[in-house]
PDB file of N, CA and C in Angstrom:
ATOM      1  N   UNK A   1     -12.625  -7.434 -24.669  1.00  0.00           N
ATOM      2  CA  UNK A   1     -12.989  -7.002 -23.337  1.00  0.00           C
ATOM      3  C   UNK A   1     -12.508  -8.061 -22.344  1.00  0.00           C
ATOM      4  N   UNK A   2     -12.388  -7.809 -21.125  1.00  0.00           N
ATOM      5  CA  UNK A   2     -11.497  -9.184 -19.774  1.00  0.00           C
ATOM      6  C   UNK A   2     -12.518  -7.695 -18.903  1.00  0.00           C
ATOM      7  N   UNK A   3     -12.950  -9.077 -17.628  1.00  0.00           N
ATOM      8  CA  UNK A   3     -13.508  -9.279 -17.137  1.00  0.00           C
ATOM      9  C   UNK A   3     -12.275  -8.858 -15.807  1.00  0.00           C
ATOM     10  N   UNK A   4     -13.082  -7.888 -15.004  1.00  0.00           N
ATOM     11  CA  UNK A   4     -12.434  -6.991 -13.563  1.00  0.00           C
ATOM     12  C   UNK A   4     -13.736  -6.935 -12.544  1.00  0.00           C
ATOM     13  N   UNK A   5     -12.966  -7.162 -11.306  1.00  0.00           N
ATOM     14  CA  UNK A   5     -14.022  -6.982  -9.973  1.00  0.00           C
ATOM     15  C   UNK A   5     -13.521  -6.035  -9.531  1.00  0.00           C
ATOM     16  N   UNK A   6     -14.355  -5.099  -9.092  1.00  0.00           N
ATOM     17  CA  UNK A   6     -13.931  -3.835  -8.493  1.00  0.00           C
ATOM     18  C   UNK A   6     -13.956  -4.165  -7.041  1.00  0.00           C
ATOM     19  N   UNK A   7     -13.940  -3.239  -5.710  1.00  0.00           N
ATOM     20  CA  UNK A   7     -13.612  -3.436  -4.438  1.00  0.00           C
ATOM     21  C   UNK A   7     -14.751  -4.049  -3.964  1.00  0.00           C
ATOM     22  N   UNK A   8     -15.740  -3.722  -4.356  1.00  0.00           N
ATOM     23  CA  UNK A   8     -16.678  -4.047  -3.782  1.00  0.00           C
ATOM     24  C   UNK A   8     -17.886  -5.358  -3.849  1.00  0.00           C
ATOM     25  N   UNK A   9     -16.616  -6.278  -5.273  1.00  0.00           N
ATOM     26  CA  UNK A   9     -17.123  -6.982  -5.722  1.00  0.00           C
ATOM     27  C   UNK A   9     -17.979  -7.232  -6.744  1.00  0.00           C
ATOM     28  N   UNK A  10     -18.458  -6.133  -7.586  1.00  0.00           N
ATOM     29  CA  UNK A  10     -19.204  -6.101  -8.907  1.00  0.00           C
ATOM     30  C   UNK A  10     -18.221  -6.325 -10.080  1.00  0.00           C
ATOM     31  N   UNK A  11     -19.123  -6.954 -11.183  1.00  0.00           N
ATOM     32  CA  UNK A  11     -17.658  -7.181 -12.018  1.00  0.00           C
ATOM     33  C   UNK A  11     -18.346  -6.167 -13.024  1.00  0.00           C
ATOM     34  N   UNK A  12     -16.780  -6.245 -13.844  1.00  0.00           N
ATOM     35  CA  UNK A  12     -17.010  -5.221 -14.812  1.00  0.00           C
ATOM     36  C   UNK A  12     -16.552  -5.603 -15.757  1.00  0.00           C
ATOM     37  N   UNK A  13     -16.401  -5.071 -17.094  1.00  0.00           N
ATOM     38  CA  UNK A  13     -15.937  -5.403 -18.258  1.00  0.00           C
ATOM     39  C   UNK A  13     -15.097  -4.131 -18.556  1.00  0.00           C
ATOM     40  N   UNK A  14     -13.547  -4.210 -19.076  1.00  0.00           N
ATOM     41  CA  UNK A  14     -12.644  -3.005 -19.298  1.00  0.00           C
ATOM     42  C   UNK A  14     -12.437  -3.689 -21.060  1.00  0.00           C
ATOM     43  N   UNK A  15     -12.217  -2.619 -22.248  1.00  0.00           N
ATOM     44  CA  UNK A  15     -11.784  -2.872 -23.429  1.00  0.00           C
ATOM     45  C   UNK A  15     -10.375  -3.217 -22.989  1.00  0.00           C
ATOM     46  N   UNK A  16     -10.027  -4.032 -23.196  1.00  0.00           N
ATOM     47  CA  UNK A  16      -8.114  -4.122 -23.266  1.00  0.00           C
ATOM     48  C   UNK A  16      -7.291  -3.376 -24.571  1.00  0.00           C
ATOM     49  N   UNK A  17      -7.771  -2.995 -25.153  1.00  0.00           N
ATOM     50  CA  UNK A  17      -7.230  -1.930 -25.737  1.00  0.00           C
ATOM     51  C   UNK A  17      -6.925  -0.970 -25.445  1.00  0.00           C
ATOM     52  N   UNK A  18      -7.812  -0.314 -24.724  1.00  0.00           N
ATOM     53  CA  UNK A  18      -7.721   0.964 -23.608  1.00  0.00           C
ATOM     54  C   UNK A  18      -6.938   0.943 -22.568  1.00  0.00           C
ATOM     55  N   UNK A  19      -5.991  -0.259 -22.408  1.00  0.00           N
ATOM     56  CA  UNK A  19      -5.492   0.245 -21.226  1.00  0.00           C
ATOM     57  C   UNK A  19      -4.040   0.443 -21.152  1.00  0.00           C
ATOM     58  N   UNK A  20      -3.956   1.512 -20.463  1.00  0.00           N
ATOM     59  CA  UNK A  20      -2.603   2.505 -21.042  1.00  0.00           C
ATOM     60  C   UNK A  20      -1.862   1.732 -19.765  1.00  0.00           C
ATOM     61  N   UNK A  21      -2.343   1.201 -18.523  1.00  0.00           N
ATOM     62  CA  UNK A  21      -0.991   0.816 -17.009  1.00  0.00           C
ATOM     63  C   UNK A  21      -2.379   0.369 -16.156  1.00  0.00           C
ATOM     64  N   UNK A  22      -1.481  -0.498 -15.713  1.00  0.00           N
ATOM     65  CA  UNK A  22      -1.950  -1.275 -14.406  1.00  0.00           C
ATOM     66  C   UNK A  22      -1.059  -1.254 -13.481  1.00  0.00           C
ATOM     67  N   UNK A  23      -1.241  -0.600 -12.229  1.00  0.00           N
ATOM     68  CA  UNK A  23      -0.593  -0.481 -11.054  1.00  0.00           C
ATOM     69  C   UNK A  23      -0.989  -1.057 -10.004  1.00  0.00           C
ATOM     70  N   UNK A  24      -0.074  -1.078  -9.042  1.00  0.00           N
ATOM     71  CA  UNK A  24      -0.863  -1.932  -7.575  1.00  0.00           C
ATOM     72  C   UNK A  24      -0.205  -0.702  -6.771  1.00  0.00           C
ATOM     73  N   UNK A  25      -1.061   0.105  -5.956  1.00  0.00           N
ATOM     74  CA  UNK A  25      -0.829   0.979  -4.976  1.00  0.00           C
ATOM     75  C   UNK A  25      -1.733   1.172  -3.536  1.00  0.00           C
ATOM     76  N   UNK A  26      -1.744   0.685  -2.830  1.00  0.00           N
ATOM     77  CA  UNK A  26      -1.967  -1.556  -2.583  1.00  0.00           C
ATOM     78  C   UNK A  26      -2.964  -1.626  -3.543  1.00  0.00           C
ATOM     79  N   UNK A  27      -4.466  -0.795  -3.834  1.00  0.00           N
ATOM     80  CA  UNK A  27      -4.996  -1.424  -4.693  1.00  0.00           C
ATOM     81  C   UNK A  27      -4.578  -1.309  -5.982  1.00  0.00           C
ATOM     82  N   UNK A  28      -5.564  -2.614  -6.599  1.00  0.00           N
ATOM     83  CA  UNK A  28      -4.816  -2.534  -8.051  1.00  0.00           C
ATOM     84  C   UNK A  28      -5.533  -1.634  -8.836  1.00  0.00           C
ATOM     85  N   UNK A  29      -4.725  -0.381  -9.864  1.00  0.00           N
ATOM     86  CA  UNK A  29      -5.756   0.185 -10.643  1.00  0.00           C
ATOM     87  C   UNK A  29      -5.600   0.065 -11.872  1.00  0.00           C
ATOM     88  N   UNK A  30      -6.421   0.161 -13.046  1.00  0.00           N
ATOM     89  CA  UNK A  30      -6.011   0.056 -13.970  1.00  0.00           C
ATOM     90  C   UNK A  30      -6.205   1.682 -14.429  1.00  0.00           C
ATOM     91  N   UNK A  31      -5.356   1.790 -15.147  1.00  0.00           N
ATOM     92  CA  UNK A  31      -5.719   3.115 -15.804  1.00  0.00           C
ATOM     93  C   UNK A  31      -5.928   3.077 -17.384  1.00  0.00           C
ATOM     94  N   UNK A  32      -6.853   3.571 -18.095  1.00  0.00           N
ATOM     95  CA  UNK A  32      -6.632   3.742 -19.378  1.00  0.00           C
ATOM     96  C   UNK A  32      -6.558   4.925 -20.119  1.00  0.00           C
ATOM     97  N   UNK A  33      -6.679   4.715 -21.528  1.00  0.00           N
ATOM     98  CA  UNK A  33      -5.582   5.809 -22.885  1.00  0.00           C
ATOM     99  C   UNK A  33      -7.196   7.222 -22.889  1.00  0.00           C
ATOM    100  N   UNK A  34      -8.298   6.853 -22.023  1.00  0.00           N
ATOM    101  CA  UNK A  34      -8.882   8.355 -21.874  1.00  0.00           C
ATOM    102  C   UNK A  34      -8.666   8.735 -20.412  1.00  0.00           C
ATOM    103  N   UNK A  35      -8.034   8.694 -19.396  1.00  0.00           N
ATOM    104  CA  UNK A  35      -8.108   9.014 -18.387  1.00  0.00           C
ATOM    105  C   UNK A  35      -8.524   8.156 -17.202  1.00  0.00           C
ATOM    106  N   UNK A  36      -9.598   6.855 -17.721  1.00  0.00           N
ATOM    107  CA  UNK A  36     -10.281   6.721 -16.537  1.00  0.00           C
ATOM    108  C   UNK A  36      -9.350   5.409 -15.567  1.00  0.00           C
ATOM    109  N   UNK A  37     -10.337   6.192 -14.601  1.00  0.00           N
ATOM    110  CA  UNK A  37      -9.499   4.802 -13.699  1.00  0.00           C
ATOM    111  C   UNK A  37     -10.259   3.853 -12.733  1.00  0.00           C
ATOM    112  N   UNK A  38      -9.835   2.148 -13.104  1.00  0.00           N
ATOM    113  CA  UNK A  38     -10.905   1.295 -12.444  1.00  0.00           C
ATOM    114  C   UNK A  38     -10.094   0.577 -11.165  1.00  0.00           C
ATOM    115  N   UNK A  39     -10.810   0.498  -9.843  1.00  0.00           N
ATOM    116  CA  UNK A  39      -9.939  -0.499  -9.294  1.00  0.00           C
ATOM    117  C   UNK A  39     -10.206  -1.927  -9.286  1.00  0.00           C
ATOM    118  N   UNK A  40      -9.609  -2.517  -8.780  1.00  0.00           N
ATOM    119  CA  UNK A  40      -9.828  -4.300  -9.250  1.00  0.00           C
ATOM    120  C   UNK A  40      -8.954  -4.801  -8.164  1.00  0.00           C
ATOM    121  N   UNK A  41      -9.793  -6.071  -7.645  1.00  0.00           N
ATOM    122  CA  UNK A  41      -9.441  -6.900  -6.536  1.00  0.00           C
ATOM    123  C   UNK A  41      -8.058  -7.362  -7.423  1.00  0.00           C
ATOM    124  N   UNK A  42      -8.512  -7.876  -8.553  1.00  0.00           N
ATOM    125  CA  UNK A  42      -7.142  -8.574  -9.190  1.00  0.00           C
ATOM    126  C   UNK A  42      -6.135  -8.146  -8.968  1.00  0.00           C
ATOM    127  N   UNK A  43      -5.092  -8.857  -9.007  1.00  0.00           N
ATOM    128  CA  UNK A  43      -3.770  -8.453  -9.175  1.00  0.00           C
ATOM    129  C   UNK A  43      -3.032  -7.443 -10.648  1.00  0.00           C
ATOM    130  N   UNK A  44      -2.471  -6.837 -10.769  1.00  0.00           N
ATOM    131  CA  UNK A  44      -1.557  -6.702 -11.905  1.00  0.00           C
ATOM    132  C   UNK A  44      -1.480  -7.545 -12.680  1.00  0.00           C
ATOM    133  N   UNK A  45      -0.515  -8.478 -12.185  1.00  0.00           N
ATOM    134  CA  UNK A  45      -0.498  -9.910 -12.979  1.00  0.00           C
ATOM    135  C   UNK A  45      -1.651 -10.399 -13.688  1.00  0.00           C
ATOM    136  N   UNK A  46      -2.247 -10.369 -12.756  1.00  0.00           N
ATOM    137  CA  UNK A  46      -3.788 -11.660 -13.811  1.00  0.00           C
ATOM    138  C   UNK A  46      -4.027 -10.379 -14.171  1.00  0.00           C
ATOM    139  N   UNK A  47      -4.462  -9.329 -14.594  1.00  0.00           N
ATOM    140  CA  UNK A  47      -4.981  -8.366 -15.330  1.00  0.00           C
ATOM    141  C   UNK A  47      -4.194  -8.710 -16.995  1.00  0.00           C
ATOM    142  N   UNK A  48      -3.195  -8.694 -16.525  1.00  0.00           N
ATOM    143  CA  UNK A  48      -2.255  -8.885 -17.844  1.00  0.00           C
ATOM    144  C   UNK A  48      -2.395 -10.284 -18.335  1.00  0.00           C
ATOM    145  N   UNK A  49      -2.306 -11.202 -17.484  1.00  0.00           N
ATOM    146  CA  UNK A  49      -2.692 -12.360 -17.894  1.00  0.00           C
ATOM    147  C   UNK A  49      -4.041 -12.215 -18.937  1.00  0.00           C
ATOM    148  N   UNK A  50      -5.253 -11.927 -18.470  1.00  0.00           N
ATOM    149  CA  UNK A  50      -6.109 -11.507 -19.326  1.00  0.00           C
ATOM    150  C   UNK A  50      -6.046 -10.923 -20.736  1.00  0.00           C
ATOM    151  N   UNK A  51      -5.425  -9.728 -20.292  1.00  0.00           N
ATOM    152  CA  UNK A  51      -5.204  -9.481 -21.526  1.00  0.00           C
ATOM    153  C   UNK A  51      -4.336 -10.131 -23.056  1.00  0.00           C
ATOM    154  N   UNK A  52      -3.448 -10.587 -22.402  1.00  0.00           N
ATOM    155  CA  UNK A  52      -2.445 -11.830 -23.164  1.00  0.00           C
ATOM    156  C   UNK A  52      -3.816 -12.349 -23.664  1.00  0.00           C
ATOM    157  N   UNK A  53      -4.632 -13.180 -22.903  1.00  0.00           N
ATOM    158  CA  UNK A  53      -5.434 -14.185 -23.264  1.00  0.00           C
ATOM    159  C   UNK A  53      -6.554 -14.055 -24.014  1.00  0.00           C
ATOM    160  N   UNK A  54      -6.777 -12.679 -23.964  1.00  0.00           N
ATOM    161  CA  UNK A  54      -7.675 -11.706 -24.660  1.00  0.00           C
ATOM    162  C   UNK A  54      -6.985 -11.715 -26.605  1.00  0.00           C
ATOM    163  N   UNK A  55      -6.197 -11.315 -26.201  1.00  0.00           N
ATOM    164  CA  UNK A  55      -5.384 -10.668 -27.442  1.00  0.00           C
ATOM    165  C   UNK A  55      -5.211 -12.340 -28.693  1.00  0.00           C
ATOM    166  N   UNK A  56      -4.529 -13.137 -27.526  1.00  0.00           N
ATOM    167  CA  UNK A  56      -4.610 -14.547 -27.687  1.00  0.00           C
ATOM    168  C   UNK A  56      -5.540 -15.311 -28.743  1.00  0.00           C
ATOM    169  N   UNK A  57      -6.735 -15.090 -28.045  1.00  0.00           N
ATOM    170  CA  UNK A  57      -8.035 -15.007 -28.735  1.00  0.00           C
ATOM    171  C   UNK A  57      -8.271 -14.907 -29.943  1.00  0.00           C
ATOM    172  N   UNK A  58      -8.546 -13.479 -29.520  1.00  0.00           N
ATOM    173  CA  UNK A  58      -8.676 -12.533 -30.936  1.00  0.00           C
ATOM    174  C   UNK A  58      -7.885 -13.189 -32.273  1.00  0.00           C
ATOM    175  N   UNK A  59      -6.183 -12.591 -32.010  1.00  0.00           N
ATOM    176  CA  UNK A  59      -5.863 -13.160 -33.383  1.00  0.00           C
ATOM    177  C   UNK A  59      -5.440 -15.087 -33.973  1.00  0.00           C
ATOM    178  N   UNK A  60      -5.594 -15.723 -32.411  1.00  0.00           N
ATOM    179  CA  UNK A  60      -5.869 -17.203 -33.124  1.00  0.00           C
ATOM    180  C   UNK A  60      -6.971 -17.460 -32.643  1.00  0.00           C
ATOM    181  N   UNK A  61      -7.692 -17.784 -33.574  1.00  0.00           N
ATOM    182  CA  UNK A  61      -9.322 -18.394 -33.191  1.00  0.00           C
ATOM    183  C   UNK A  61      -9.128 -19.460 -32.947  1.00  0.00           C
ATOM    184  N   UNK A  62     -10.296 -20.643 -32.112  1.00  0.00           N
ATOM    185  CA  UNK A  62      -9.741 -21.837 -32.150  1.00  0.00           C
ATOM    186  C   UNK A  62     -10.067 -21.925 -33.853  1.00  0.00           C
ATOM    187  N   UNK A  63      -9.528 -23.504 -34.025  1.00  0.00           N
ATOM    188  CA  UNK A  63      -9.367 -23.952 -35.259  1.00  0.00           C
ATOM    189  C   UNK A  63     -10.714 -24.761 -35.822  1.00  0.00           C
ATOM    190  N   UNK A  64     -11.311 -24.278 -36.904  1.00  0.00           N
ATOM    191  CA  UNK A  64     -12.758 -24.707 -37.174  1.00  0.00           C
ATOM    192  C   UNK A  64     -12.147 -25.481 -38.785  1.00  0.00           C
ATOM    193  N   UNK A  65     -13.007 -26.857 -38.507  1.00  0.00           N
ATOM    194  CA  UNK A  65     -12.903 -27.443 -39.738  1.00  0.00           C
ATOM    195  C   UNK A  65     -13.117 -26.527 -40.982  1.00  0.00           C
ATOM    196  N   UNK A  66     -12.806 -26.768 -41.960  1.00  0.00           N
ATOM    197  CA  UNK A  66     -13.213 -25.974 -43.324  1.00  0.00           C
ATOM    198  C   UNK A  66     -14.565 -26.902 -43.872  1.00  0.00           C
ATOM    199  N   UNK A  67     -15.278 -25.874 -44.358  1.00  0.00           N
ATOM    200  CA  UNK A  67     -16.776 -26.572 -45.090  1.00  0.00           C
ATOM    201  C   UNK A  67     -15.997 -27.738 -45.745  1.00  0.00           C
ATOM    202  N   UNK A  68     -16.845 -28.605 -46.459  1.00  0.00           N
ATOM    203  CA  UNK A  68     -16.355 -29.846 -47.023  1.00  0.00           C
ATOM    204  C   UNK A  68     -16.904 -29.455 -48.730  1.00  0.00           C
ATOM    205  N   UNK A  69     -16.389 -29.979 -49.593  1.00  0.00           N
ATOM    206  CA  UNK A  69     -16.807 -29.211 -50.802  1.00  0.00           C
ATOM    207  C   UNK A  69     -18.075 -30.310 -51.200  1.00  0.00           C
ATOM    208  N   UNK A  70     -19.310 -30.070 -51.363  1.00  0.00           N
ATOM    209  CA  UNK A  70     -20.554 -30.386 -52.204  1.00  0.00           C
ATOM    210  C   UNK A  70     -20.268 -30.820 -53.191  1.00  0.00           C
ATOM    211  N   UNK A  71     -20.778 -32.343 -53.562  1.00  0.00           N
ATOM    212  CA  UNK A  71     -20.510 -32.988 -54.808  1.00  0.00           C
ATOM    213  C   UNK A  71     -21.455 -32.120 -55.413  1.00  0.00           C
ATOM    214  N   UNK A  72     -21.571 -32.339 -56.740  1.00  0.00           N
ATOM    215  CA  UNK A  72     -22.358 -31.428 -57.642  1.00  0.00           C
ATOM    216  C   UNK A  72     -24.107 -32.207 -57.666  1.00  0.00           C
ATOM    217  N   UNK A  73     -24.020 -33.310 -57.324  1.00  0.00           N
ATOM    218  CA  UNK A  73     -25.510 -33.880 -57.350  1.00  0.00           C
ATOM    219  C   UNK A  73     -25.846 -33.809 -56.130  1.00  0.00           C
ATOM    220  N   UNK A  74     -25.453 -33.621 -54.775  1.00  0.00           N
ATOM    221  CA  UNK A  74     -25.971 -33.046 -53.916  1.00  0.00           C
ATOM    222  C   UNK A  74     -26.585 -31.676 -53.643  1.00  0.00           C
ATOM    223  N   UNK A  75     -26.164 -30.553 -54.929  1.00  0.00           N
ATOM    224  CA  UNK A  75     -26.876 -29.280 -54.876  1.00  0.00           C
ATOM    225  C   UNK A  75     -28.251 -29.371 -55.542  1.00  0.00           C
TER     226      UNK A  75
END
């Protein structure tokens, strides 16, 4: 999910999966893959930016140490 302000200033949350186009017609809309359509102060750009950063995310997590292996007299 990335984070959108609509015109009026409420934010919203859009799945980035769902979204089929982002246009600027001056406002920016996003449209998504059921029909709906949100507008957003954002730009195009940072919408996508988001989503990059979204996606980003998802498939690299940051990097978490690995457990450490338990000597056997510590169990």
């Amino acid at each position: 999910m990335i984070q959108i302000t609509d015109l009026q200033g409420k934010e919203h949350y859009v799945n980035a999966d769902l979204i089929e186009l982002v246009e600027s017609t001056p406002d920016t809309q996003v449209v998504l893959t059921n029909g709906h359509r949100h507008f957003a102060r954002e730009t195009p750009a940072d919408i996508a930016d988001r989503v990059l950063a979204y996606r980003r995310a998802c498939l690299h997590p940051p990097n978490l140490s690995p457990p450490t292996p338990q000597a056997a007299d510590e169990r």
